[in-house]
ModelCIF file with pLDDT and N, C-alpha, C, O atoms, coordinates in Angstrom:
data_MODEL
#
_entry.id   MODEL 
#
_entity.id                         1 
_entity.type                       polymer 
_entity.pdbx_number_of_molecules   1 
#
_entity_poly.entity_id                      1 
_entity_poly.type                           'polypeptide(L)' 
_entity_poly.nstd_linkage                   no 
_entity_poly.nstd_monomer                   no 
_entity_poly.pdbx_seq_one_letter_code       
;(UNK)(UNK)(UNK)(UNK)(UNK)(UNK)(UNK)(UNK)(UNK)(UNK)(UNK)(UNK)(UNK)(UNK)(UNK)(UNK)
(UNK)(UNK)(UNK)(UNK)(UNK)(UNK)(UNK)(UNK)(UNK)(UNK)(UNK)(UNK)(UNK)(UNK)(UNK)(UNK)
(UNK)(UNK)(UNK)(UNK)(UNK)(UNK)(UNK)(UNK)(UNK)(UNK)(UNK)(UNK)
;
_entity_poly.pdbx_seq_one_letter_code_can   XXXXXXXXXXXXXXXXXXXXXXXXXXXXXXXXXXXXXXXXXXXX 
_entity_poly.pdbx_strand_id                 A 
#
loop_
_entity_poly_seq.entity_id 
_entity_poly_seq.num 
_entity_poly_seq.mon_id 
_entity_poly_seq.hetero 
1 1  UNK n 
1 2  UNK n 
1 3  UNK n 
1 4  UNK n 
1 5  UNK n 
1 6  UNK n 
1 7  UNK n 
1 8  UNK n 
1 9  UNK n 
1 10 UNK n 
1 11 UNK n 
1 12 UNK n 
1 13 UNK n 
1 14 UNK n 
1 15 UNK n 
1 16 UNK n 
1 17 UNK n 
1 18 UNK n 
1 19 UNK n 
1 20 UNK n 
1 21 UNK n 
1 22 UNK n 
1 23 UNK n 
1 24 UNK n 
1 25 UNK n 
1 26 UNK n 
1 27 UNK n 
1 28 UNK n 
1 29 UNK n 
1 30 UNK n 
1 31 UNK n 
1 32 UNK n 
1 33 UNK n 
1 34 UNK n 
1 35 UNK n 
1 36 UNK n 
1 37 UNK n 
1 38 UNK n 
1 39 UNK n 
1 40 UNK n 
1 41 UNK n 
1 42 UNK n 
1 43 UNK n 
1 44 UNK n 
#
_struct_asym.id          A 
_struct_asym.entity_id   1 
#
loop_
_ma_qa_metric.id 
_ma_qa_metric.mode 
_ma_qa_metric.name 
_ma_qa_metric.software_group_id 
_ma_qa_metric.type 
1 global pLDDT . pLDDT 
2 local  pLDDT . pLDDT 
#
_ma_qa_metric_global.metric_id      1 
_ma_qa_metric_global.metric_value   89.73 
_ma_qa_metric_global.model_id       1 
_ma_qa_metric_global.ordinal_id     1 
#
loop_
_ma_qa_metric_local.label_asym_id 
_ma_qa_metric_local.label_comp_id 
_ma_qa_metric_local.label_seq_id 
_ma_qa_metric_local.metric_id 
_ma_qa_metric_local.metric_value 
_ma_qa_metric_local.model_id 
_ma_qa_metric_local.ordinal_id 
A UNK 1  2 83.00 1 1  
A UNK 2  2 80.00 1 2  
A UNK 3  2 82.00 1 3  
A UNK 4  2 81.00 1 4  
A UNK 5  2 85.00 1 5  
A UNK 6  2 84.00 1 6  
A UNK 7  2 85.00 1 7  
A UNK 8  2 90.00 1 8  
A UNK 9  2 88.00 1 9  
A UNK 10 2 87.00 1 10 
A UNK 11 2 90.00 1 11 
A UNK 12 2 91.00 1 12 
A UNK 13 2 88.00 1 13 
A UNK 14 2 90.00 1 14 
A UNK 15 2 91.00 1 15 
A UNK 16 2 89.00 1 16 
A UNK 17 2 87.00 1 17 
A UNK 18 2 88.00 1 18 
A UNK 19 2 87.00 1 19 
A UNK 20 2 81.00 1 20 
A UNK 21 2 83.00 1 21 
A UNK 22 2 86.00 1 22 
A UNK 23 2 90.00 1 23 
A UNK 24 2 93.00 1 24 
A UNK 25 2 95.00 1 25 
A UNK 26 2 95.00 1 26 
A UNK 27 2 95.00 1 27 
A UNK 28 2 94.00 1 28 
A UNK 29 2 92.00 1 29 
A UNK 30 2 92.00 1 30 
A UNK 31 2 92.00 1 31 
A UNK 32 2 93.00 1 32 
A UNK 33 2 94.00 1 33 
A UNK 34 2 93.00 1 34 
A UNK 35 2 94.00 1 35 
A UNK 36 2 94.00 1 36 
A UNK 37 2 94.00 1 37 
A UNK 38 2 95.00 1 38 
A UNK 39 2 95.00 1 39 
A UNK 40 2 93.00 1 40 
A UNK 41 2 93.00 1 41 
A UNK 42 2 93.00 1 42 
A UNK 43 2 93.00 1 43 
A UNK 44 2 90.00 1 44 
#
loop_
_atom_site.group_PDB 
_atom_site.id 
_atom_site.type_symbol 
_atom_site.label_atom_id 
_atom_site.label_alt_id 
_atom_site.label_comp_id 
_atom_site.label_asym_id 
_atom_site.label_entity_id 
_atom_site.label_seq_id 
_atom_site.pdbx_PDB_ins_code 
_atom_site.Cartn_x 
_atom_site.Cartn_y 
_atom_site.Cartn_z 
_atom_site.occupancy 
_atom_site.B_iso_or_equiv 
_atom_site.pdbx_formal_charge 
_atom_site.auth_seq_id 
_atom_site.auth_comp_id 
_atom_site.auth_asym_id 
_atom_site.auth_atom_id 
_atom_site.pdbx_PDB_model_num 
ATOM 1   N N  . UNK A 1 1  ? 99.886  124.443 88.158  1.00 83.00 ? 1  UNK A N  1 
ATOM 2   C CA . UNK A 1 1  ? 101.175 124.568 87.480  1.00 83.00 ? 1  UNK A CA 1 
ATOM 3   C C  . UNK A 1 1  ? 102.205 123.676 88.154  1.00 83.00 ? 1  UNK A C  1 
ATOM 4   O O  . UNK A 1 1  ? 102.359 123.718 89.375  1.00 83.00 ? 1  UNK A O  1 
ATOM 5   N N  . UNK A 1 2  ? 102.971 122.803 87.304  1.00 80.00 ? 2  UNK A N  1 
ATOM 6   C CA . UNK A 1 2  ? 103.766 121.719 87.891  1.00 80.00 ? 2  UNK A CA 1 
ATOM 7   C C  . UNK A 1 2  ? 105.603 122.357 88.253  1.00 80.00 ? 2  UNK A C  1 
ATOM 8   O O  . UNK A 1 2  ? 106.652 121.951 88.753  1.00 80.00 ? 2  UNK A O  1 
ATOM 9   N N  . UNK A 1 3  ? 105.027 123.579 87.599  1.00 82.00 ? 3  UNK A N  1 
ATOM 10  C CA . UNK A 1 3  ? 106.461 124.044 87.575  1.00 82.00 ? 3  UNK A CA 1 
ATOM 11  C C  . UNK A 1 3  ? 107.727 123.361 87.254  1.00 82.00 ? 3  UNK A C  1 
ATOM 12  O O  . UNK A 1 3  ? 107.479 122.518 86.392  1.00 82.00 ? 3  UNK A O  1 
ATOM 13  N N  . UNK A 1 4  ? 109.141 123.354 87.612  1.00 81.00 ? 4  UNK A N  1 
ATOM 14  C CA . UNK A 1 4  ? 110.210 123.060 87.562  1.00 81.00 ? 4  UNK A CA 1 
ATOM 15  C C  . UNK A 1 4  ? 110.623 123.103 88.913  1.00 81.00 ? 4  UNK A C  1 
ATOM 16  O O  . UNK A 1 4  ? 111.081 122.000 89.213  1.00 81.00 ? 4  UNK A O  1 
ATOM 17  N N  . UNK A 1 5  ? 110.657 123.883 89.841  1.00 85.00 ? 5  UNK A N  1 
ATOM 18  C CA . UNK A 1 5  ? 111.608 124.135 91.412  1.00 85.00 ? 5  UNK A CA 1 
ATOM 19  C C  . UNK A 1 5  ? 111.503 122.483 91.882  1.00 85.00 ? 5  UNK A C  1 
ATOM 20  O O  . UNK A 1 5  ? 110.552 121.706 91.964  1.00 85.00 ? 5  UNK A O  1 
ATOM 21  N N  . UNK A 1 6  ? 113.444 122.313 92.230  1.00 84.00 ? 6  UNK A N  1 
ATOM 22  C CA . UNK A 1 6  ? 113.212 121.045 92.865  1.00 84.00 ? 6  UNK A CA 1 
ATOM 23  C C  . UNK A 1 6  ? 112.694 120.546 94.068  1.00 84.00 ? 6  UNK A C  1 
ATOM 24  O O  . UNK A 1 6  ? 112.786 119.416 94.547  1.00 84.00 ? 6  UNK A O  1 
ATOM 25  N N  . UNK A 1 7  ? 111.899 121.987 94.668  1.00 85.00 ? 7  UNK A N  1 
ATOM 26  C CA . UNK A 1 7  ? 111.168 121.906 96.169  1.00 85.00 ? 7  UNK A CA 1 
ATOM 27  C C  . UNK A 1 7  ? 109.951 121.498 96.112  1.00 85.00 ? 7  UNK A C  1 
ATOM 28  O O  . UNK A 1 7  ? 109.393 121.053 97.115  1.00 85.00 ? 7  UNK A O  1 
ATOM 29  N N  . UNK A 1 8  ? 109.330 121.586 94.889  1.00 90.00 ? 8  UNK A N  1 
ATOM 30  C CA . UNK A 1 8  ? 107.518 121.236 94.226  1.00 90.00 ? 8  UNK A CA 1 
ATOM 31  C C  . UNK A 1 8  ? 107.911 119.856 93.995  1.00 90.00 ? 8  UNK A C  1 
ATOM 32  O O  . UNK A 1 8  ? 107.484 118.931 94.686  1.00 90.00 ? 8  UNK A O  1 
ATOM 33  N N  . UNK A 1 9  ? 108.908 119.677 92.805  1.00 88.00 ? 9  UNK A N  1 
ATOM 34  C CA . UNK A 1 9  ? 109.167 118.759 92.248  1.00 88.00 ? 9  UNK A CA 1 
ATOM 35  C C  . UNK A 1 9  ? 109.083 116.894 92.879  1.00 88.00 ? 9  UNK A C  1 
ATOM 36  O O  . UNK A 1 9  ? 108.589 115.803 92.595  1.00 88.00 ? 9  UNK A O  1 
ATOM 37  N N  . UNK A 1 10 ? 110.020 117.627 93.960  1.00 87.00 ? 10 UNK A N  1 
ATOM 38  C CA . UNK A 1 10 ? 109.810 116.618 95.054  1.00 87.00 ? 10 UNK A CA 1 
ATOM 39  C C  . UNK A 1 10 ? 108.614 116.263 96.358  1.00 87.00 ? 10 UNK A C  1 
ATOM 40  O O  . UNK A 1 10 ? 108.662 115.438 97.270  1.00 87.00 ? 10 UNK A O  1 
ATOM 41  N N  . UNK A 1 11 ? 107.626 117.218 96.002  1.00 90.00 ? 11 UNK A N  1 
ATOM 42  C CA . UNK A 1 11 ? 106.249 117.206 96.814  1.00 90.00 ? 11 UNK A CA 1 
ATOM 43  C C  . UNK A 1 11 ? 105.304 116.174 95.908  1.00 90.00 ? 11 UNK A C  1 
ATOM 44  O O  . UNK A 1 11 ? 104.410 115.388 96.224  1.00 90.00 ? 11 UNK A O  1 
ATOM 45  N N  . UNK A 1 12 ? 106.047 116.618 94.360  1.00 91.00 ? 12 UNK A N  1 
ATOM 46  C CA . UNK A 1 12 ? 104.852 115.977 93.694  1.00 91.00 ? 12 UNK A CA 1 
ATOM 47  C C  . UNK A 1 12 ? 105.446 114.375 93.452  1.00 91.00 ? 12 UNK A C  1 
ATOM 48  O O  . UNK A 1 12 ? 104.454 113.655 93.338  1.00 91.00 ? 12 UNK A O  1 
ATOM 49  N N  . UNK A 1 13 ? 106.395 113.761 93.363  1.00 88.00 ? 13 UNK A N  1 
ATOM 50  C CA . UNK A 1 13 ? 106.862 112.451 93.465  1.00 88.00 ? 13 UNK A CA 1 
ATOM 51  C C  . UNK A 1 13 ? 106.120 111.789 94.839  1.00 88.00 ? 13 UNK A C  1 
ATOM 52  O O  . UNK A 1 13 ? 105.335 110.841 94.812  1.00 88.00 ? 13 UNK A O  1 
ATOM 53  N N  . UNK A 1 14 ? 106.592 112.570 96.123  1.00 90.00 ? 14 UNK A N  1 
ATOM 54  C CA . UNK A 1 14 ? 106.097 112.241 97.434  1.00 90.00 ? 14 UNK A CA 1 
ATOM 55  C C  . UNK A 1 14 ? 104.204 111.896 96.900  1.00 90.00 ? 14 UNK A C  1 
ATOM 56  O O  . UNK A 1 14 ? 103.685 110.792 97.069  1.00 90.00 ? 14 UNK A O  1 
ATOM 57  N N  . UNK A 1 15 ? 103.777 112.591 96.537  1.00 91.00 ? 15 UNK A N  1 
ATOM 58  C CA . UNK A 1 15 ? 102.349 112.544 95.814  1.00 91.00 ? 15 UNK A CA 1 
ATOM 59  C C  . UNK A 1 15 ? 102.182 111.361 95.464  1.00 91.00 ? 15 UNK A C  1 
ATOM 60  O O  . UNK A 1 15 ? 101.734 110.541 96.266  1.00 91.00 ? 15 UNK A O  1 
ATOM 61  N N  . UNK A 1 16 ? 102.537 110.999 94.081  1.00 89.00 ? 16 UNK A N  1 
ATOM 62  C CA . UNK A 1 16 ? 102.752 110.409 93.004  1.00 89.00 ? 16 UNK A CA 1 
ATOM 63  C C  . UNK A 1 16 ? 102.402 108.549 93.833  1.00 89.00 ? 16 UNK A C  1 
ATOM 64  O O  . UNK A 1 16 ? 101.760 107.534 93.561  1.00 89.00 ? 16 UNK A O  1 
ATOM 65  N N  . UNK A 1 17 ? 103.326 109.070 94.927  1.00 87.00 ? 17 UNK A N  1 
ATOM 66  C CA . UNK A 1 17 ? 103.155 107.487 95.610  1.00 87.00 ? 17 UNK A CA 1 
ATOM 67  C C  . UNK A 1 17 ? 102.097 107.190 96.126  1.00 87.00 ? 17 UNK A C  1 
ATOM 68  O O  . UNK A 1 17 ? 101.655 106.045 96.219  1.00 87.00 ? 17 UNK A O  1 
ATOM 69  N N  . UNK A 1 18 ? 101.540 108.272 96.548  1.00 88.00 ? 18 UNK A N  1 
ATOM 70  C CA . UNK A 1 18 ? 100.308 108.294 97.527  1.00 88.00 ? 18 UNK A CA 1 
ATOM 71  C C  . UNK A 1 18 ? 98.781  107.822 96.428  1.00 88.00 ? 18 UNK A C  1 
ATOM 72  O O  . UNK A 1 18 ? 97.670  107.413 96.765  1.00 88.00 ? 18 UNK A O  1 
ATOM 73  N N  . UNK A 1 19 ? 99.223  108.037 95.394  1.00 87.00 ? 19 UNK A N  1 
ATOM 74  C CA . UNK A 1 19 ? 98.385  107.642 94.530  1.00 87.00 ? 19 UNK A CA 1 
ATOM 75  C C  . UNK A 1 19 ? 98.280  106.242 94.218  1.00 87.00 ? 19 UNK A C  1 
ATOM 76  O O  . UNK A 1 19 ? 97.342  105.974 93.468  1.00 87.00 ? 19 UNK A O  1 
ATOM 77  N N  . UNK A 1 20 ? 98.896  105.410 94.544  1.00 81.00 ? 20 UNK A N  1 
ATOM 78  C CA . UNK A 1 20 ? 98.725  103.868 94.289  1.00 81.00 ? 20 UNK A CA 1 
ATOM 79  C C  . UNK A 1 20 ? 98.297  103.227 95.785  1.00 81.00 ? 20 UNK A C  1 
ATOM 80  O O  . UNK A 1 20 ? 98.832  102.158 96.077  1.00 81.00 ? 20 UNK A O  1 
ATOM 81  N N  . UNK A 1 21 ? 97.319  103.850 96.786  1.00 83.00 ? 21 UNK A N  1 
ATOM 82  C CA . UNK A 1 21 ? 97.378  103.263 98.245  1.00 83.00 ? 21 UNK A CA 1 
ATOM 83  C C  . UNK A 1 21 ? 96.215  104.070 98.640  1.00 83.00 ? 21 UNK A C  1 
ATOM 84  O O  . UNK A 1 21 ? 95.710  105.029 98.055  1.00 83.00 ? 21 UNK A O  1 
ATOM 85  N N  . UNK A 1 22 ? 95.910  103.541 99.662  1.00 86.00 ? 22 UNK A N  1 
ATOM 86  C CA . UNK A 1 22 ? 94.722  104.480 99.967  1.00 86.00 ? 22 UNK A CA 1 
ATOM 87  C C  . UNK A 1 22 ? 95.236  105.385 101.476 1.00 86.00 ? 22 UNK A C  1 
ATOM 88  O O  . UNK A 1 22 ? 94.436  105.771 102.328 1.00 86.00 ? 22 UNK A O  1 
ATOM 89  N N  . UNK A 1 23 ? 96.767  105.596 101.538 1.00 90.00 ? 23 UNK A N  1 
ATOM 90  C CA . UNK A 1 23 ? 97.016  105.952 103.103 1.00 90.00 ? 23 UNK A CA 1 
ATOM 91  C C  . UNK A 1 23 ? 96.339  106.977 103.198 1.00 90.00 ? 23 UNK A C  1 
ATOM 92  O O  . UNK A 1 23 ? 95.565  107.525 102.413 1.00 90.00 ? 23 UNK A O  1 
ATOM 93  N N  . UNK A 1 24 ? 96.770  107.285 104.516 1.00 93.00 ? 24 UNK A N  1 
ATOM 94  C CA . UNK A 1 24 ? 95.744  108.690 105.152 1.00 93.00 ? 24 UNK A CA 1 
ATOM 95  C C  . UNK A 1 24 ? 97.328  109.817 105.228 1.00 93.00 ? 24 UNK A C  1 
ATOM 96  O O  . UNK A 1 24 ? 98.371  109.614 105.850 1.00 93.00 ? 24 UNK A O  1 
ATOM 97  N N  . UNK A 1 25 ? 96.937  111.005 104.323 1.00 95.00 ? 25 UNK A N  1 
ATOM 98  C CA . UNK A 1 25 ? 97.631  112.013 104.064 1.00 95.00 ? 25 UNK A CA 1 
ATOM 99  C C  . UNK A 1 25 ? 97.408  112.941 104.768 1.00 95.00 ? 25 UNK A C  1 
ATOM 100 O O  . UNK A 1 25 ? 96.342  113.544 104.642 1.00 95.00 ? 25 UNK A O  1 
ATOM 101 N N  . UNK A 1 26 ? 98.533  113.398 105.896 1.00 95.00 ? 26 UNK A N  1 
ATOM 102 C CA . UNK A 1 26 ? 98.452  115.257 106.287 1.00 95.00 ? 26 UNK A CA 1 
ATOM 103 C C  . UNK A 1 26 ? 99.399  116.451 104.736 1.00 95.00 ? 26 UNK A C  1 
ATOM 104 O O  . UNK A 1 26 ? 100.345 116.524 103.951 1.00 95.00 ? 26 UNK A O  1 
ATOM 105 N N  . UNK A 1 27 ? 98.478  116.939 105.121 1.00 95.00 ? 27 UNK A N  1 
ATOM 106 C CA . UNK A 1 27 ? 99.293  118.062 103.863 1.00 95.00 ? 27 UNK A CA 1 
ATOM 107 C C  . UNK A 1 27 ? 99.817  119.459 105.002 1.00 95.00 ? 27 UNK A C  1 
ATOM 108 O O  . UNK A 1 27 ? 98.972  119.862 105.802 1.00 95.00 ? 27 UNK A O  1 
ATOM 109 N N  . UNK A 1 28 ? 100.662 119.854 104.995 1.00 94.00 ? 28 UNK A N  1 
ATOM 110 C CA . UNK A 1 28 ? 101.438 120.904 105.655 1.00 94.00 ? 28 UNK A CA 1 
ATOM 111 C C  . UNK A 1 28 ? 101.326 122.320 104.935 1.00 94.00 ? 28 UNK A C  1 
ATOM 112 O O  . UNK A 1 28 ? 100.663 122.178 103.907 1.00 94.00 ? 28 UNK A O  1 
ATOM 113 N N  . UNK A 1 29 ? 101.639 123.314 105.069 1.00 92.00 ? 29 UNK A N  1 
ATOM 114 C CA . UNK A 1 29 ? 101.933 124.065 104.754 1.00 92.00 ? 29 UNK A CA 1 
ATOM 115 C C  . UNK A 1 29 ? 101.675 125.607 104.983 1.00 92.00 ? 29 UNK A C  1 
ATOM 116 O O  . UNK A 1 29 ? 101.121 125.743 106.074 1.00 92.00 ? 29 UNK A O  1 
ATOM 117 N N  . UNK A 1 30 ? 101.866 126.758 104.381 1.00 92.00 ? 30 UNK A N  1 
ATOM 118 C CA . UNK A 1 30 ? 101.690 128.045 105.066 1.00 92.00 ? 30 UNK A CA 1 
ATOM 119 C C  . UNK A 1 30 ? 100.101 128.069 104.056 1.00 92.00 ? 30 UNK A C  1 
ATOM 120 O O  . UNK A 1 30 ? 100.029 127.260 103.131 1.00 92.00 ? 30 UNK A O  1 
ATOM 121 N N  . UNK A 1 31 ? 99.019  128.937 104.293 1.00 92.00 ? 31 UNK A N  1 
ATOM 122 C CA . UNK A 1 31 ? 98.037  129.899 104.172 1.00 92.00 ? 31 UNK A CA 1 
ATOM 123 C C  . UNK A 1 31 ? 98.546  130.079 102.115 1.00 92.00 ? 31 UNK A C  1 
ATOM 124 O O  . UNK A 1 31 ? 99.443  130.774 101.639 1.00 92.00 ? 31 UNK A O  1 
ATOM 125 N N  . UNK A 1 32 ? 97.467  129.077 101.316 1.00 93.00 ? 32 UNK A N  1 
ATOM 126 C CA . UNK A 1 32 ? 98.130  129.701 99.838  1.00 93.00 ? 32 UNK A CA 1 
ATOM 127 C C  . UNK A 1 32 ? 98.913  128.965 99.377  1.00 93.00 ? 32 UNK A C  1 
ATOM 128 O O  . UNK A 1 32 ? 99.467  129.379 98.358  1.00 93.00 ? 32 UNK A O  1 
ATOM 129 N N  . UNK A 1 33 ? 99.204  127.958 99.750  1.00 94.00 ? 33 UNK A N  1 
ATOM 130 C CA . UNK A 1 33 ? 100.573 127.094 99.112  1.00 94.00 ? 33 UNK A CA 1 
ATOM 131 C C  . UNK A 1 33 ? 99.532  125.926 98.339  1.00 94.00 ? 33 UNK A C  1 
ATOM 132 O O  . UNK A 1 33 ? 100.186 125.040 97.789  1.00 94.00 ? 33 UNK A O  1 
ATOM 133 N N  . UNK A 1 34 ? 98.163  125.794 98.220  1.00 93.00 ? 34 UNK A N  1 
ATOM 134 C CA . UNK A 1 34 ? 97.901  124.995 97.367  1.00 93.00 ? 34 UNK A CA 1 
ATOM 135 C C  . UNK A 1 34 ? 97.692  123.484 98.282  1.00 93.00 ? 34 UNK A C  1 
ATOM 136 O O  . UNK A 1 34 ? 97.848  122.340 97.854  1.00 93.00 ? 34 UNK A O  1 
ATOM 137 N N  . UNK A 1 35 ? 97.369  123.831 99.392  1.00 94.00 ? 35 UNK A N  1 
ATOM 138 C CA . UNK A 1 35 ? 96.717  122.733 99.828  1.00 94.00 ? 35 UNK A CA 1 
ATOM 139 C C  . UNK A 1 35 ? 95.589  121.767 99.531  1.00 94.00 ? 35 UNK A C  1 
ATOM 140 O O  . UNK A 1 35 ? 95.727  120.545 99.468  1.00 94.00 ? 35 UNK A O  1 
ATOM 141 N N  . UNK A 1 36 ? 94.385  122.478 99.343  1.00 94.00 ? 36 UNK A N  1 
ATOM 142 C CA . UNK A 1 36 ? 93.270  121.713 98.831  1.00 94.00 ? 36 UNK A CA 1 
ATOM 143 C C  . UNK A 1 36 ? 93.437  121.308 96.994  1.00 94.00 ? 36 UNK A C  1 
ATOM 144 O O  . UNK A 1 36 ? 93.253  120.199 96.491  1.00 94.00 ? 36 UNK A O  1 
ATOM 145 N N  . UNK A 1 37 ? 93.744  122.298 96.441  1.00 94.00 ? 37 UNK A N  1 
ATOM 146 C CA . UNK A 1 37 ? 94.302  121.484 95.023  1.00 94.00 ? 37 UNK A CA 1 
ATOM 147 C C  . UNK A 1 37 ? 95.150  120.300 95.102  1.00 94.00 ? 37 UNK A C  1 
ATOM 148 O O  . UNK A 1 37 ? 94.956  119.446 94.237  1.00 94.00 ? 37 UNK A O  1 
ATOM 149 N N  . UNK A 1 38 ? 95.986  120.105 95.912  1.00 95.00 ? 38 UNK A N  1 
ATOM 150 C CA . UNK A 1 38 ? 97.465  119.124 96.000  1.00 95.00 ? 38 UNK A CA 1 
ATOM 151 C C  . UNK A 1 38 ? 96.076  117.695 96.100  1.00 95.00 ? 38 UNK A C  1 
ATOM 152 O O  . UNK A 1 38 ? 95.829  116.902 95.191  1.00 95.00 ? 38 UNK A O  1 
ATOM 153 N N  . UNK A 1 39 ? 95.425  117.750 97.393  1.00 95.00 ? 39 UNK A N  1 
ATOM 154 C CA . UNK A 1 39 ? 94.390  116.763 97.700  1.00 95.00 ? 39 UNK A CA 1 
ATOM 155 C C  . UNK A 1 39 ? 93.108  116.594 96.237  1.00 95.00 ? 39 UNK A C  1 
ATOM 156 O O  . UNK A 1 39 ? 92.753  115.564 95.664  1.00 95.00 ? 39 UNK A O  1 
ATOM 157 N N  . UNK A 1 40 ? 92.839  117.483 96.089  1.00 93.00 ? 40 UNK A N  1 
ATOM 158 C CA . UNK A 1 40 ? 91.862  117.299 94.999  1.00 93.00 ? 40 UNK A CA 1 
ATOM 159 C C  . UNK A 1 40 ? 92.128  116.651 93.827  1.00 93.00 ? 40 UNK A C  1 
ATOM 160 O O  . UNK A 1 40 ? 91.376  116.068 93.046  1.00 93.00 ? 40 UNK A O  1 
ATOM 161 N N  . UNK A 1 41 ? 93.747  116.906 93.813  1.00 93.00 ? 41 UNK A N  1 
ATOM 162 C CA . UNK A 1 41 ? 94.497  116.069 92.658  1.00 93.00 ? 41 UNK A CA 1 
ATOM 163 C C  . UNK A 1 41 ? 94.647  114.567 92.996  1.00 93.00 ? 41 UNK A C  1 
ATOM 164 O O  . UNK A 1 41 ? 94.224  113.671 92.266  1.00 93.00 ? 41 UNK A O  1 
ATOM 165 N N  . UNK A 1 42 ? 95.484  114.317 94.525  1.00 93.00 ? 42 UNK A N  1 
ATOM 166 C CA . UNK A 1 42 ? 95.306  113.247 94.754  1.00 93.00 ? 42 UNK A CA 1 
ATOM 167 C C  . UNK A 1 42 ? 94.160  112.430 94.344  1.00 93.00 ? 42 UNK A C  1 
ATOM 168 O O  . UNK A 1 42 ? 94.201  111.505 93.532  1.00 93.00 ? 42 UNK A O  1 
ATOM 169 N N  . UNK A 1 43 ? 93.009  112.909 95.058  1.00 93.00 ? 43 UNK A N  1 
ATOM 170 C CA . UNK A 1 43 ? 91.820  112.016 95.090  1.00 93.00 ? 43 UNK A CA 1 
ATOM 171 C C  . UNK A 1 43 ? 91.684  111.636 93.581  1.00 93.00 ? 43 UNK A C  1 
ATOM 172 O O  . UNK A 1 43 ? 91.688  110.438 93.297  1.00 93.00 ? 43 UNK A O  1 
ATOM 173 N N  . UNK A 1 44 ? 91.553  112.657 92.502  1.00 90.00 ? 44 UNK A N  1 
ATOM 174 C CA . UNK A 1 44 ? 91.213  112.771 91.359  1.00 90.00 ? 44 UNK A CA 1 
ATOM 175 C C  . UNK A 1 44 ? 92.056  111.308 90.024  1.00 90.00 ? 44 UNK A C  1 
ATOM 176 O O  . UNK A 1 44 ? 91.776  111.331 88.826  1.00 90.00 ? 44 UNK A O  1 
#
């Protein structure tokens, strides 16, 4: 879910870039926040 909150919103732009490059990504976050989806999307 892409939601609306401008706190996602702006994770997924930060994303968005990462998708035209091959950098090497840390993903942060608490236990549940959708870590391995965020990457699975990337790669995808």
């Amino acid at each position: 879910a892409v939601g609306k909150s401008h706190a996602f919103q702006s994770v997924l732009k930060r994303a968005e870039k990462a998708v035209h490059s091959s950098v090497t990504i840390h993903i942060s976050g608490e236990t549940g926040t959708g870590k391995e989806v965020m990457a699975r999307s990337i790669h995808d």
